[in-house]
N, C-alpha and C. Protein backbone atom coordinates (compact mmCIF):
# COMPACT_ATOMS: atom_id res chain seq x y z
N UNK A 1 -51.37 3.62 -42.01
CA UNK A 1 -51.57 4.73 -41.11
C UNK A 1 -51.71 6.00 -41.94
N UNK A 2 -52.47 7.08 -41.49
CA UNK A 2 -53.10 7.85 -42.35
C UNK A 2 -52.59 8.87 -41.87
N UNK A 3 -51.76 10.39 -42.69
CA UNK A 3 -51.71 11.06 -42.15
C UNK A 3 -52.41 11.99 -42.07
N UNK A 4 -52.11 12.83 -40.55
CA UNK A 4 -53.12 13.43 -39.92
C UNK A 4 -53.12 14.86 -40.43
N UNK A 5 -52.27 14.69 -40.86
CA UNK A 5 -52.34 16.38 -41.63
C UNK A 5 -52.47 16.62 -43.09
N UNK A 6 -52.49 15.73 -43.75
CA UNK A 6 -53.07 15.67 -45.33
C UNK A 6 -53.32 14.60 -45.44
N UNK A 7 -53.66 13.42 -44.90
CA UNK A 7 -54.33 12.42 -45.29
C UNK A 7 -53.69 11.25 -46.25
N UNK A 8 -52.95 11.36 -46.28
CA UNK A 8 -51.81 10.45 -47.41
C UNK A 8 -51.92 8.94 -46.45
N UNK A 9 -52.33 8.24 -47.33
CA UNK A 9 -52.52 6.77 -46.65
C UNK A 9 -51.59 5.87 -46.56
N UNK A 10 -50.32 6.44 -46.49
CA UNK A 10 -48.65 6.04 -46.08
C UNK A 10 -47.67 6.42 -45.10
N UNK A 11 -47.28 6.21 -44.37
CA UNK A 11 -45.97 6.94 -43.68
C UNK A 11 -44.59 5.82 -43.33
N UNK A 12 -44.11 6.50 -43.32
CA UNK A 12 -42.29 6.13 -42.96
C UNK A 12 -42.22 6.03 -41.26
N UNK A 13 -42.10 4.50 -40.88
CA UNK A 13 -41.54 4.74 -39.18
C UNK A 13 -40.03 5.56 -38.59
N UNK A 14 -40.07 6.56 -38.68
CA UNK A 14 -38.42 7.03 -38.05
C UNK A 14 -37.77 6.77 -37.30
N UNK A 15 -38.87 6.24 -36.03
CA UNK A 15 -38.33 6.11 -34.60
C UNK A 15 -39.39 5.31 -33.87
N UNK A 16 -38.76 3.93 -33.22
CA UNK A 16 -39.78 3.74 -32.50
C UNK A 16 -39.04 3.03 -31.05
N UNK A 17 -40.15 3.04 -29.67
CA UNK A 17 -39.63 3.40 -28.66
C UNK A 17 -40.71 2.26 -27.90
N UNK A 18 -39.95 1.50 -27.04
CA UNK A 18 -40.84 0.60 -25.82
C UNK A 18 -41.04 1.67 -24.57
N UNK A 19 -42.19 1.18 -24.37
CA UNK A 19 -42.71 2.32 -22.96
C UNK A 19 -42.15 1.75 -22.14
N UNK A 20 -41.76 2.33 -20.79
CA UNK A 20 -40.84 1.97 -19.46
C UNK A 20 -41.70 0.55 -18.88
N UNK A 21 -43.44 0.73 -19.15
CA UNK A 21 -43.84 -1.09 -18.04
C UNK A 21 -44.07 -2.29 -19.64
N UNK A 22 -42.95 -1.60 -21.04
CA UNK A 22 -43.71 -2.87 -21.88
C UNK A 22 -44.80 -3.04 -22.55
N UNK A 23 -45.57 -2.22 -21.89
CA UNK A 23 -47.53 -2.62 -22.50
C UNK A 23 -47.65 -1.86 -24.23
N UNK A 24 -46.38 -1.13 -24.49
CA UNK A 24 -46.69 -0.31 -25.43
C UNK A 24 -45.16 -0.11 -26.28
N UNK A 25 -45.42 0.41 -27.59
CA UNK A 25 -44.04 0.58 -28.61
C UNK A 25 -45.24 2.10 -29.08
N UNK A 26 -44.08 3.35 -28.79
CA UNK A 26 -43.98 4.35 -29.48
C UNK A 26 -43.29 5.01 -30.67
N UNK A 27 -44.25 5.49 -32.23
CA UNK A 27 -43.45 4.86 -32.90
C UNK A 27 -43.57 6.42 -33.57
N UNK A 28 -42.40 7.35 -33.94
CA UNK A 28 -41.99 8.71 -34.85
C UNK A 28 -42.82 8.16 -36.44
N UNK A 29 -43.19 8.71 -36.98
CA UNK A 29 -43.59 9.18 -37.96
C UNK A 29 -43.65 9.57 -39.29
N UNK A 30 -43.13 9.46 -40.45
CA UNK A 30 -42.78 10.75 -41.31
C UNK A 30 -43.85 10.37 -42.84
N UNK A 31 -44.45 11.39 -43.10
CA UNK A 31 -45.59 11.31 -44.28
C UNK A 31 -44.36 12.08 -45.40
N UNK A 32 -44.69 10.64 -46.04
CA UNK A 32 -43.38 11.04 -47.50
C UNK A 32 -43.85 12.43 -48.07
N UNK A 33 -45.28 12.16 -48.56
CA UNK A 33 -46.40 13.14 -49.05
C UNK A 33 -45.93 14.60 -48.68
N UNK A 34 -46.36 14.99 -47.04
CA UNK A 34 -46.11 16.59 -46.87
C UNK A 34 -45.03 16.51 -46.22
N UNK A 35 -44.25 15.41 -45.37
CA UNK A 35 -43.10 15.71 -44.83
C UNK A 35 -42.99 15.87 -43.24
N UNK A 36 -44.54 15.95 -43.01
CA UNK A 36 -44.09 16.34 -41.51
C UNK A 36 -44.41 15.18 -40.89
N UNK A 37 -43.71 15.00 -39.45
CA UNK A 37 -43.73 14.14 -38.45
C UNK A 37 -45.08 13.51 -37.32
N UNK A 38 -45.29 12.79 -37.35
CA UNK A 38 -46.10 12.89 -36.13
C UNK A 38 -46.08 11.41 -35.24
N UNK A 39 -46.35 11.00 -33.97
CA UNK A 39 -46.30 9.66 -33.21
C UNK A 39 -47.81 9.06 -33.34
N UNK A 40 -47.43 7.59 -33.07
CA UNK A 40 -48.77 7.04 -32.59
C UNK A 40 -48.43 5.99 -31.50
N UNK A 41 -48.94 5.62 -30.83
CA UNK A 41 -48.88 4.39 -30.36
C UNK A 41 -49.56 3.16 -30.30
N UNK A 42 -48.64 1.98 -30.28
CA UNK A 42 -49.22 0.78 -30.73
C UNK A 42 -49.50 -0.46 -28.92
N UNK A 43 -50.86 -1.06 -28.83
CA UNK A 43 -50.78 -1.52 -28.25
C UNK A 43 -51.24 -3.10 -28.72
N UNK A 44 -50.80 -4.04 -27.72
CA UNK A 44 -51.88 -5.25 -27.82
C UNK A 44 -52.71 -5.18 -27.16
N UNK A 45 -54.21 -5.32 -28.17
CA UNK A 45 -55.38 -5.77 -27.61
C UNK A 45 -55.84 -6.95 -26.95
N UNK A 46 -56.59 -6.71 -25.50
CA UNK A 46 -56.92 -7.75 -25.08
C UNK A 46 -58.68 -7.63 -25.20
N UNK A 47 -59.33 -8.58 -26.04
CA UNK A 47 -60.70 -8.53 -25.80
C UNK A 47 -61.08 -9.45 -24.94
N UNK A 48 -62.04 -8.75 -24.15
CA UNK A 48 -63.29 -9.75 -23.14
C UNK A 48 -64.46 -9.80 -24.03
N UNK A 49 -65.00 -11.16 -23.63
CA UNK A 49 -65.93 -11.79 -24.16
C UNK A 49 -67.07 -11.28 -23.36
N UNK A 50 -67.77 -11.21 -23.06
CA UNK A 50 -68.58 -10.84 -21.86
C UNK A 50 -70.01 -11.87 -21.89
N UNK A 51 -70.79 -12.34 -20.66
CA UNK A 51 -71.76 -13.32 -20.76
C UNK A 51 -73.01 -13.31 -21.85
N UNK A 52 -73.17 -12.58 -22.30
CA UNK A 52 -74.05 -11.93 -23.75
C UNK A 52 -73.40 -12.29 -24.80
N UNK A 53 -72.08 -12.78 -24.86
CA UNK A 53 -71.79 -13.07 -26.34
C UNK A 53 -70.96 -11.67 -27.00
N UNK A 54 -71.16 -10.28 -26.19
CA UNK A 54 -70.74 -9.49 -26.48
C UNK A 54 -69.04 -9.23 -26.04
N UNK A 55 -68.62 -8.95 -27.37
CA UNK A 55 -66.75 -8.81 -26.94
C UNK A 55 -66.53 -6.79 -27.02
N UNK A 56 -65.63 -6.74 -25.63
CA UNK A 56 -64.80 -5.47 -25.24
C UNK A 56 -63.46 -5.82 -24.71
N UNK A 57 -63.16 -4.18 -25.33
CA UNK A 57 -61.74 -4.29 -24.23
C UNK A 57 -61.94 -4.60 -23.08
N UNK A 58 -60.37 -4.93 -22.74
CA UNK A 58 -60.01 -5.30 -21.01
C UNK A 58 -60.34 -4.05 -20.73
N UNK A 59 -60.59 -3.59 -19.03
CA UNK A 59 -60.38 -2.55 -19.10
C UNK A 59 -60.02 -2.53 -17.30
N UNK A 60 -59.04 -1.91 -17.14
CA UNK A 60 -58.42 -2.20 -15.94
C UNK A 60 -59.42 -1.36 -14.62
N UNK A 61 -60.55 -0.35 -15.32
CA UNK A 61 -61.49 0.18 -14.81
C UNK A 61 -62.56 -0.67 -14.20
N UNK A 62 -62.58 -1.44 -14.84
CA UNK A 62 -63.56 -2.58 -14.91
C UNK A 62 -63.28 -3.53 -13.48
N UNK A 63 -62.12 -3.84 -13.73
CA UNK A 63 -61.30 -4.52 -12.81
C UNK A 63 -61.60 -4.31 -11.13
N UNK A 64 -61.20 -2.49 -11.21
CA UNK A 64 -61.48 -2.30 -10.04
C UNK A 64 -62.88 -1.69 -9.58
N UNK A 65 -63.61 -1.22 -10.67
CA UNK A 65 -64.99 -1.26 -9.89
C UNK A 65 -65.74 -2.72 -9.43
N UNK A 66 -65.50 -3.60 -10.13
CA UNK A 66 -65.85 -5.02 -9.21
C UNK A 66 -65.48 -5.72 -8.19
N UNK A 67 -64.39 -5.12 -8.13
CA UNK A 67 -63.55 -5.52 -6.73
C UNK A 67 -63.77 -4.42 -5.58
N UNK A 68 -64.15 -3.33 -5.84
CA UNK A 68 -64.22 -1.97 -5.00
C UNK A 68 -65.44 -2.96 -4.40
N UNK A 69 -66.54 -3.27 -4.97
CA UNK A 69 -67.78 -3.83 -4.17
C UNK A 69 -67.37 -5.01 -3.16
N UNK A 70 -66.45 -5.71 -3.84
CA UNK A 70 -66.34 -6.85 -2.69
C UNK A 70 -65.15 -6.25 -1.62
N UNK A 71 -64.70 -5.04 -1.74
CA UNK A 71 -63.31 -4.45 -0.56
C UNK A 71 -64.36 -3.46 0.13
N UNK A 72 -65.35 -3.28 -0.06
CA UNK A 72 -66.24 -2.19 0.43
C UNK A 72 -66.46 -2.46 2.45
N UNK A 73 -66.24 -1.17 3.34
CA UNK A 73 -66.19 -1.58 4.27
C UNK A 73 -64.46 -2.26 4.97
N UNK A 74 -63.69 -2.79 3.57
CA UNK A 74 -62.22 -3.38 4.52
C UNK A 74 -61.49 -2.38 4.38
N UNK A 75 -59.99 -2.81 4.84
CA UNK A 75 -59.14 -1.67 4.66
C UNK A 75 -58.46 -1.74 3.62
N UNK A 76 -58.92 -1.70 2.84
CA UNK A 76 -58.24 -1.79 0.80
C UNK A 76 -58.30 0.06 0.65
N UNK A 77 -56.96 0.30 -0.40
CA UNK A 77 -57.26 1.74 -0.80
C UNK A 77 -56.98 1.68 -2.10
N UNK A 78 -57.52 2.59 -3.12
CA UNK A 78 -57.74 2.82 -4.00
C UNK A 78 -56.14 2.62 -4.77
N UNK A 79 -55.20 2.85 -4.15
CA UNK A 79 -54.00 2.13 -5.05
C UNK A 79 -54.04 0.84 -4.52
N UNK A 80 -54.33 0.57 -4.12
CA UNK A 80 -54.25 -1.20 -3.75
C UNK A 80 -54.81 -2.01 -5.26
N UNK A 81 -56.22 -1.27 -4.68
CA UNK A 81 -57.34 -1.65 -6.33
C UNK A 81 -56.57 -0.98 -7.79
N UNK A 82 -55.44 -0.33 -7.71
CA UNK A 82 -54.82 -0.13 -9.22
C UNK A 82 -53.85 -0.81 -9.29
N UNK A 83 -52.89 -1.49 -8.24
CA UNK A 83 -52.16 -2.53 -8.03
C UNK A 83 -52.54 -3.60 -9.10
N UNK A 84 -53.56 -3.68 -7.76
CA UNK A 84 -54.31 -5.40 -8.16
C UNK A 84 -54.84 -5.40 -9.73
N UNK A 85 -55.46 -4.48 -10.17
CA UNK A 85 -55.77 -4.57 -12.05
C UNK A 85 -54.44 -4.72 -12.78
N UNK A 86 -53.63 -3.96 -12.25
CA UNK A 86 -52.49 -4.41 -13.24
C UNK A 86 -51.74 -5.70 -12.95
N UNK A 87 -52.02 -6.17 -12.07
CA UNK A 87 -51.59 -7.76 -11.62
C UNK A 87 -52.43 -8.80 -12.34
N UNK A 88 -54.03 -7.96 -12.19
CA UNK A 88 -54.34 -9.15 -13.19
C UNK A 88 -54.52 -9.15 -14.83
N UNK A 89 -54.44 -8.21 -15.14
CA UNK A 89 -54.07 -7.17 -16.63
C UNK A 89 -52.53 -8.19 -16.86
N UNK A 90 -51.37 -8.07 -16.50
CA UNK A 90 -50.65 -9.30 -16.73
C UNK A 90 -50.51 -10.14 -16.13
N UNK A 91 -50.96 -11.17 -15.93
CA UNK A 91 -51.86 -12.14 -15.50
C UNK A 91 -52.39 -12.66 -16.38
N UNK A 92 -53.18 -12.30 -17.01
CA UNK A 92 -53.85 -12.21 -18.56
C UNK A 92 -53.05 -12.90 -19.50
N UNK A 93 -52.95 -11.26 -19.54
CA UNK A 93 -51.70 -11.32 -20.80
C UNK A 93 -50.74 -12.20 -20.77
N UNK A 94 -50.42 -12.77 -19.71
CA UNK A 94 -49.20 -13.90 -19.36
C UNK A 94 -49.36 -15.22 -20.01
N UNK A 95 -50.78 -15.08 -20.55
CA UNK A 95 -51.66 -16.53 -20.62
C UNK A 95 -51.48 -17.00 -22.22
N UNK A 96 -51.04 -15.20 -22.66
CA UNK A 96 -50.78 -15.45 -24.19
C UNK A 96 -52.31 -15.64 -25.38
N UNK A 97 -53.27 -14.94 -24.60
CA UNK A 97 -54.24 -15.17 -25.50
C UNK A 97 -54.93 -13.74 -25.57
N UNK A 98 -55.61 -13.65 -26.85
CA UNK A 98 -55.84 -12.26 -26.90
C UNK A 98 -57.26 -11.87 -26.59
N UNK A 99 -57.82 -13.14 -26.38
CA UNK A 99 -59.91 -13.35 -26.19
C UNK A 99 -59.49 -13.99 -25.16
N UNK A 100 -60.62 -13.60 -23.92
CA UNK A 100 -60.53 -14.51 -22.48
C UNK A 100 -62.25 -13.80 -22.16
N UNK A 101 -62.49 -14.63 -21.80
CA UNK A 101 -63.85 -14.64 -21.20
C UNK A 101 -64.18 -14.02 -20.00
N UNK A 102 -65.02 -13.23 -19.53
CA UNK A 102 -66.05 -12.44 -18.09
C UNK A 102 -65.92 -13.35 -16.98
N UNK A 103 -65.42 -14.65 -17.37
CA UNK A 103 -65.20 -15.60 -16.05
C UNK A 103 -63.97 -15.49 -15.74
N UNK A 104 -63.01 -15.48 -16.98
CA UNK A 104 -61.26 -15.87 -16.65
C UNK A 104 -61.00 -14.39 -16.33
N UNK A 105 -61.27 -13.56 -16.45
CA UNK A 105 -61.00 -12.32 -15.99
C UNK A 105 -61.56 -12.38 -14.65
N UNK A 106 -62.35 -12.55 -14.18
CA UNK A 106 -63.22 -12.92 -12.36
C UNK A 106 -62.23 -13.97 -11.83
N UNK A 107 -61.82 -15.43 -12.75
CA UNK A 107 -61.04 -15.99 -12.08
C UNK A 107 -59.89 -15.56 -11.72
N UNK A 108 -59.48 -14.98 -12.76
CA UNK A 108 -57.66 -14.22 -12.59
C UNK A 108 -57.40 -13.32 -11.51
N UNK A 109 -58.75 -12.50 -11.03
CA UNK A 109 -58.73 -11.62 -9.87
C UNK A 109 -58.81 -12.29 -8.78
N UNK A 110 -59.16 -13.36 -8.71
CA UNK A 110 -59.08 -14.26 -6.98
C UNK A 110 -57.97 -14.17 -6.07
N UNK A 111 -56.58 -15.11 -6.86
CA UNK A 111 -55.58 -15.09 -6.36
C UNK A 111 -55.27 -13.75 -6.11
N UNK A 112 -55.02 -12.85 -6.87
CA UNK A 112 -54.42 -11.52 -6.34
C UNK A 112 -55.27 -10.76 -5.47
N UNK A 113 -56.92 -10.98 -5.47
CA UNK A 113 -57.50 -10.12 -4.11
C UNK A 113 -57.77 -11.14 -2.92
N UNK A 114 -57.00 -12.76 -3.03
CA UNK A 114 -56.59 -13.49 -1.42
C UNK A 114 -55.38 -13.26 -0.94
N UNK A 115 -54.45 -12.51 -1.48
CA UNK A 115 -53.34 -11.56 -1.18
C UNK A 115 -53.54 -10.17 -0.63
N UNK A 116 -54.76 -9.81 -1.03
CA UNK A 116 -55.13 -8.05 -0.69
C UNK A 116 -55.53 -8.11 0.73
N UNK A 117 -56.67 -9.18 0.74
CA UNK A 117 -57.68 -9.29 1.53
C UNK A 117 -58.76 -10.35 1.75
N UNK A 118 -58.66 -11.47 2.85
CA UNK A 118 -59.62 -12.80 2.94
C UNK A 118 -60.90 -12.11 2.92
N UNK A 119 -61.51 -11.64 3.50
CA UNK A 119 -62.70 -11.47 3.27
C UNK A 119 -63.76 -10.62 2.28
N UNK A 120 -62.75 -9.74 1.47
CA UNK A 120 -62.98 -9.29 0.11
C UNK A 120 -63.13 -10.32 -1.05
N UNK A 121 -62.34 -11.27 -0.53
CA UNK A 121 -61.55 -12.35 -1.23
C UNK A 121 -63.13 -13.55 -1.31
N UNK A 122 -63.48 -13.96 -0.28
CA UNK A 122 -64.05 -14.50 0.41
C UNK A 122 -65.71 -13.70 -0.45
N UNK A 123 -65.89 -12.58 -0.49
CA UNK A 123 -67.10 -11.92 -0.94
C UNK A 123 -67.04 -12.49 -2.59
N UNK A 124 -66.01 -11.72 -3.50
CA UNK A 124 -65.61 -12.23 -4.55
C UNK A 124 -65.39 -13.34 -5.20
N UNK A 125 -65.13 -14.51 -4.62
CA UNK A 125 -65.37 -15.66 -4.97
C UNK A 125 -66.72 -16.81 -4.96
N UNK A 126 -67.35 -15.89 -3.57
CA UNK A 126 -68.73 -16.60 -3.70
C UNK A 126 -69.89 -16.25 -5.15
N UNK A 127 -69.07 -14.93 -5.95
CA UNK A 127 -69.71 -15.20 -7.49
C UNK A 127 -69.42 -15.78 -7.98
N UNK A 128 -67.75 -15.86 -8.29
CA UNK A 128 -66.93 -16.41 -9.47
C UNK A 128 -66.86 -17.53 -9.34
N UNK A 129 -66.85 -17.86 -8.20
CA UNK A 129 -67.02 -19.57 -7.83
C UNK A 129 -68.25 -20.16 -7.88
N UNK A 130 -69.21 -19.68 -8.10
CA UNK A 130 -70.57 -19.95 -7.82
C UNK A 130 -70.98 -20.45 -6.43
N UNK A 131 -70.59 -20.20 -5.62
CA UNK A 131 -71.08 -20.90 -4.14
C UNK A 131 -72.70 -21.00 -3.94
N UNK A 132 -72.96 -21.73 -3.75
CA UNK A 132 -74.36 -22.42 -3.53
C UNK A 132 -74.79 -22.83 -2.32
N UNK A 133 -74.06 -22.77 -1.22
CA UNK A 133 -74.07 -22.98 0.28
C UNK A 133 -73.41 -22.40 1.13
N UNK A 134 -73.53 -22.71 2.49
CA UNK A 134 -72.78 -22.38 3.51
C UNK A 134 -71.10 -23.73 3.26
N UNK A 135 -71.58 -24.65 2.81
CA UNK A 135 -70.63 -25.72 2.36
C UNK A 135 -69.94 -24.56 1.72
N UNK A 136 -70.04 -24.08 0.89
CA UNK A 136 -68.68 -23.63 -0.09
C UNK A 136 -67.91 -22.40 0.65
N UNK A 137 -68.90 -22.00 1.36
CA UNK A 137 -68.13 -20.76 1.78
C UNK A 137 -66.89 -21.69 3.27
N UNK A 138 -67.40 -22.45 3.97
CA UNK A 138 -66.89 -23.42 4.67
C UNK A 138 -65.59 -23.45 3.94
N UNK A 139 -65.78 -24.59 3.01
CA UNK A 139 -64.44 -25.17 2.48
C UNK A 139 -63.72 -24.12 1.64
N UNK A 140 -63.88 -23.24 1.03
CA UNK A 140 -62.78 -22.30 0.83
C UNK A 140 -62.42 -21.32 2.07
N UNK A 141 -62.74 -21.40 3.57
CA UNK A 141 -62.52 -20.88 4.38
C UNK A 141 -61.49 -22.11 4.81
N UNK A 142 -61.83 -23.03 4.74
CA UNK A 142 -60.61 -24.43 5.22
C UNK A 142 -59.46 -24.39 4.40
N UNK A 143 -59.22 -24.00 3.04
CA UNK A 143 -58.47 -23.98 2.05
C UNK A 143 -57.77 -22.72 2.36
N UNK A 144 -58.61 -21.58 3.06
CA UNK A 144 -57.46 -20.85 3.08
C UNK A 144 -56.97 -20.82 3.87
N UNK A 145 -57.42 -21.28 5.64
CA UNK A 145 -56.61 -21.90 6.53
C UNK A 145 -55.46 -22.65 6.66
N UNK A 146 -55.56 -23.41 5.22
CA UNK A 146 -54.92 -24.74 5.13
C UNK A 146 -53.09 -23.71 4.50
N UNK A 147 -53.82 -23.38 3.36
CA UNK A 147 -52.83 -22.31 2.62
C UNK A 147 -51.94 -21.50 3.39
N UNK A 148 -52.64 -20.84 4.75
CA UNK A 148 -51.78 -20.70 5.89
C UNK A 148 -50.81 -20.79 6.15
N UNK A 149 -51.21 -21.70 6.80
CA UNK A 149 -50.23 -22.93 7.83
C UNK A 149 -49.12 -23.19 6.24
N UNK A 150 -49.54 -23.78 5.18
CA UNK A 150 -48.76 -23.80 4.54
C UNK A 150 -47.44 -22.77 4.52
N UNK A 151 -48.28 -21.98 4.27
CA UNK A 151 -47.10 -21.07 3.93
C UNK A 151 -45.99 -20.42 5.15
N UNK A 152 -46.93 -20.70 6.67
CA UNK A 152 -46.24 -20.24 7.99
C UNK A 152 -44.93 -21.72 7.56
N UNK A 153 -45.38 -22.37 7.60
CA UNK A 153 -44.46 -23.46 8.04
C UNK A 153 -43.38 -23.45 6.60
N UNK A 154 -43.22 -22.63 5.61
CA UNK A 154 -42.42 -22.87 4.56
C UNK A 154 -41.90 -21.99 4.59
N UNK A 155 -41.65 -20.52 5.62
CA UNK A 155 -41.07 -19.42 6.01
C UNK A 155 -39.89 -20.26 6.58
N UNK A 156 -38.50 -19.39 6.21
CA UNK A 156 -37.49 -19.89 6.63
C UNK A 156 -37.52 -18.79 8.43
N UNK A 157 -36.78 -19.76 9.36
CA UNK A 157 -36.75 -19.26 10.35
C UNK A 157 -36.12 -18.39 10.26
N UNK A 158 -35.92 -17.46 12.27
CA UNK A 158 -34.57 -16.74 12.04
C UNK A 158 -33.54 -16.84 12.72
């Protein structure tokens, strides 16, 4: 690490600090060289692969402008869509890998926008899933019916 005020291509960590959600370690400073202090912060990178072969950051921006198109018209609000990126932002990261592909990032957003919203849900998956018919849109409309009832009937009474 280089310091920023004379350039000395060394420094001393003094202090370092976990951010309150985890995603980050903040770390004090000290350049032996001139002496003075300064922070940086350290994160883990997550790169996307993207269908070109081309690799970028995650970017939780990303996240929700693709999902804004398929919530367009429902009743989703704009913290909903910053919710949901950071759900699937760790989600991700949960997976323990630091490269994930333009698909596993589309897949990872399913589950958490059939929680937001079926028919956002329902828009969004007919990419990521590739749907090719009225068949597919059918049977993931039966699946989530099914998921339903599942879950009505696994609610404890009162």
């Amino acid at each position: 690490m280089h310091c920023p005020f004379c350039r000395h291509t060394d420094s001393r960590v003094v202090d370092s600090r976990t951010s309150d959600d985890g995603a980050s370690i903040r770390r004090r400073r000290q350049c032996p060289e001139c002496g003075r202090r300064f922070s940086t912060t350290e994160t883990a990178s997550l790169t996307v692969i993207k269908r070109n072969g081309v690799a970028e950051l995650f970017s939780r921006d990303k996240v929700v402008a693709g999902v804004r198109k398929a919530c367009q018209g429902r009743p989703v609000t704009d913290s909903d869509l910053a919710v949901l990126a950071q759900q699937v932002e760790e989600s991700i990261r949960a997976g323990g890998n630091s490269q994930v592909t333009a698909r596993d990032v589309g897949l990872a957003i399913l589950p958490h926008l059939r929680k937001l919203d079926d028919v956002a849900y329902l828009r969004f998956a007919s990419v990521y899933e590739d749907f090719a018919s009225l068949d597919d849109f059918e049977s993931a409309i039966a699946a989530m019916r099914q998921a339903r009832v599942l879950e009505t009937d696994a609610q404890p009474e009162e």
